[in-house]
Protein backbone atom coordinates (compact mmCIF):
# COMPACT_ATOMS: atom_id res chain seq x y z
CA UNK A 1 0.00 0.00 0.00
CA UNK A 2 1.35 3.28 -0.64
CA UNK A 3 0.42 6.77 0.95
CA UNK A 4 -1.50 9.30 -1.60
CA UNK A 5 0.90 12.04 -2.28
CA UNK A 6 1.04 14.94 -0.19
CA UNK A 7 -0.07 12.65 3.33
CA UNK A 8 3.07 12.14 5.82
CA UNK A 9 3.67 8.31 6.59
CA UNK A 10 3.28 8.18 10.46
CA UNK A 11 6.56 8.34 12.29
CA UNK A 12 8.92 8.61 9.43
CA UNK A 13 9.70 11.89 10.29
CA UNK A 14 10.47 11.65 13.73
CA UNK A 15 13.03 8.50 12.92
CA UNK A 16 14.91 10.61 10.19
CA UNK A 17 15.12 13.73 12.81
CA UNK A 18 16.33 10.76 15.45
CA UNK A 19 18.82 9.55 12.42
CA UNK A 20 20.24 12.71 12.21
CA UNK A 21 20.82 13.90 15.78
CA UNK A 22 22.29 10.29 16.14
CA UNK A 23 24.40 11.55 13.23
CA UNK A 24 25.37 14.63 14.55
CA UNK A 25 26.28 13.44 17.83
CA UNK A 26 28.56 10.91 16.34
CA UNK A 27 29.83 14.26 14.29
CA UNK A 28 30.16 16.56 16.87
CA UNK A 29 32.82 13.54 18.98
CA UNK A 30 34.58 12.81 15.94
CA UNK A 31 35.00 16.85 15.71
CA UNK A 32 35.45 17.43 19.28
CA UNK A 33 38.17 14.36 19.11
CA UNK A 34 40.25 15.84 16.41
CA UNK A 35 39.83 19.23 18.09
CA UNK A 36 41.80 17.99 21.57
CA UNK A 37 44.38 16.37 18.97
CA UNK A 38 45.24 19.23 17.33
CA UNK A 39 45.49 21.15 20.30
CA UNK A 40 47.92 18.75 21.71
CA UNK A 41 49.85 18.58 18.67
CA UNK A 42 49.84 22.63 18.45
CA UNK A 43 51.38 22.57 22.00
CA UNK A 44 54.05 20.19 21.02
CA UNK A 45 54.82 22.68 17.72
CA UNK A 46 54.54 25.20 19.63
CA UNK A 47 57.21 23.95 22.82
CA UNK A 48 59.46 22.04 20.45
CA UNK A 49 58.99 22.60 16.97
CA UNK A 50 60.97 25.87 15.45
CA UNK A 51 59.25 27.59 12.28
CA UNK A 52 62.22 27.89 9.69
CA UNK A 53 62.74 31.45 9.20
CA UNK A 54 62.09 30.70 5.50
CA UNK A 55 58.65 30.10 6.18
CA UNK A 56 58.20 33.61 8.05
CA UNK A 57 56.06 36.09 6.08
CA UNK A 58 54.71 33.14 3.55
CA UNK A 59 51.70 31.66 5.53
CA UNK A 60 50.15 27.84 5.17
CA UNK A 61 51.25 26.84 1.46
CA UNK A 62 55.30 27.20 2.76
CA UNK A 63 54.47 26.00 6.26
CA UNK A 64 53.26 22.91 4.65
CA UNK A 65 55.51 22.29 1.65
CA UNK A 66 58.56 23.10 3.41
CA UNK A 67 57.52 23.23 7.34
CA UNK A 68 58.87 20.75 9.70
CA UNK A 69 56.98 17.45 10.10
CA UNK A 70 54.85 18.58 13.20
CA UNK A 71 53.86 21.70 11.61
CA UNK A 72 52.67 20.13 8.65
CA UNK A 73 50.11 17.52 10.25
CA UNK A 74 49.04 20.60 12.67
CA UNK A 75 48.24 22.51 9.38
CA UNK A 76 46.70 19.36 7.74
CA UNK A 77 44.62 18.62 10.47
CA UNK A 78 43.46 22.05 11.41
CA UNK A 79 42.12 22.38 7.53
CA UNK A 80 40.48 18.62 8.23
CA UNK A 81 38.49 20.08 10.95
CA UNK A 82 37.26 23.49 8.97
CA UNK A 83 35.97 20.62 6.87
CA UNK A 84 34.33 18.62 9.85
CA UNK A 85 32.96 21.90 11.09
CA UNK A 86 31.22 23.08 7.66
CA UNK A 87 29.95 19.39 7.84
CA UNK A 88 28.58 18.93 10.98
CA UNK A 89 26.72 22.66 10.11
CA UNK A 90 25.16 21.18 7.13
CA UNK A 91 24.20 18.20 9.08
CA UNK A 92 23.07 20.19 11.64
CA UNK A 93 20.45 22.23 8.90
CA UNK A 94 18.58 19.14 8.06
CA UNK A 95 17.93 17.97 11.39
CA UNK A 96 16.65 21.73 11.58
CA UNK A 97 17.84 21.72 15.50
CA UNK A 98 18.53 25.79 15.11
CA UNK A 99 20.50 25.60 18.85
CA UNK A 100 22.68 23.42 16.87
CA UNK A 101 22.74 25.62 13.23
CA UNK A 102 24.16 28.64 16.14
CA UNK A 103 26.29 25.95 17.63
CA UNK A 104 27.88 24.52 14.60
CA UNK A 105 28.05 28.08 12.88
CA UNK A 106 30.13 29.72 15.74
CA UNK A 107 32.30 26.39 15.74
CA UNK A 108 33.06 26.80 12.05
CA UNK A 109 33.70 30.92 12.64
CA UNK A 110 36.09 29.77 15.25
CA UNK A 111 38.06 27.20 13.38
CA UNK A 112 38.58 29.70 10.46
CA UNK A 113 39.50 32.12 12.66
CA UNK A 114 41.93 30.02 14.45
CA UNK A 115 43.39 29.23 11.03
CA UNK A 116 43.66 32.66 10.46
CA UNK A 117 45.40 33.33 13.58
CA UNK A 118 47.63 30.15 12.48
CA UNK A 119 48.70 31.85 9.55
CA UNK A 120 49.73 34.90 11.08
CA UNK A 121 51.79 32.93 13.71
CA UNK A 122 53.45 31.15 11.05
CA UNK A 123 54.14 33.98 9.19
CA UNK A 124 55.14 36.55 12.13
CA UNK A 125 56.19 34.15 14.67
CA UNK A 126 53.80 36.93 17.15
CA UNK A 127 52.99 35.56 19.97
CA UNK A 128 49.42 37.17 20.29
CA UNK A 129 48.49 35.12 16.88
CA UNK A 130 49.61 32.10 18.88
CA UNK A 131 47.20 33.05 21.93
CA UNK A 132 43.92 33.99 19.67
CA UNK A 133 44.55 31.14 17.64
CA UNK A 134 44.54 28.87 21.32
CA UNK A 135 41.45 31.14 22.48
CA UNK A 136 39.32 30.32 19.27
CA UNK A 137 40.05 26.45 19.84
CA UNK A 138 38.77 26.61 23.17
CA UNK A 139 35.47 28.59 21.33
CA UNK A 140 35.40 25.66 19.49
CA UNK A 141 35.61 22.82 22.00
CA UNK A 142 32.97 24.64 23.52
CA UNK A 143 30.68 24.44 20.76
């Protein structure tokens, strides 16, 4: 039997909406996982790992091409997780949870900014870039 068009089957709804905040909690650990990675890893870069001075003043590309191990996979990582943030937000819009759209959209704000604040550390070598970069992944661990 099949339902007329237009007419809602009874509780398909609310197991898709269940599907996808099952989805997005599974989302936001997998995000909030590689989050506290990459903030260990920047405190190791940070402590041990010296920034060739050839990479001052050129930003991620050098950092990553010609950056010291460490600093690469920080880099790598941190882009992964602009990518798990923009995901989780889309994920996020289809459940249509909007607590979760402001979550996920402040998350995302934060890990771009933190990239930002990346790439001015790398370039500069200031240690305010290094601090709001630190500050925006604690935003994000929060959301």
């Amino acid at each position: 039997m099949s339902a007329p068009t237009g007419t809602a089957i009874p509780g398909t709804a609310g197991r898709l909406t269940a599907r996808r905040v099952s989805g997005l909690r599974r989302a936001g650990f997998a995000a909030f996982v590689m989050l506290v990675v990459q903030f260990a890893l920047g405190m190791y870069v940070n402590l041990y790992v010296a920034v060739p001075g050839a990479d001052h003043g050129n930003g991620f590309g050098q950092a990553i091409a010609n950056g010291p191990a460490g600093l690469t996979l920080h880099i790598v990582l941190g882009l992964l997780r602009i990518l798990a943030a923009l995901g989780f937000g889309v994920q996020a819009i289809l459940a249509r949870r909007p607590a979760l759209i402001a979550a996920a959209v402040l998350g995302l704000l934060a890990m771009i900014g933190a990239a930002a604040s990346g790439s001015t550390f790398t370039g500069s070598g200031k240690d305010g870039a290094s601090m709001a970069m630190a500050l925006l992944a604690a935003v994000g661990l929060l959301c």
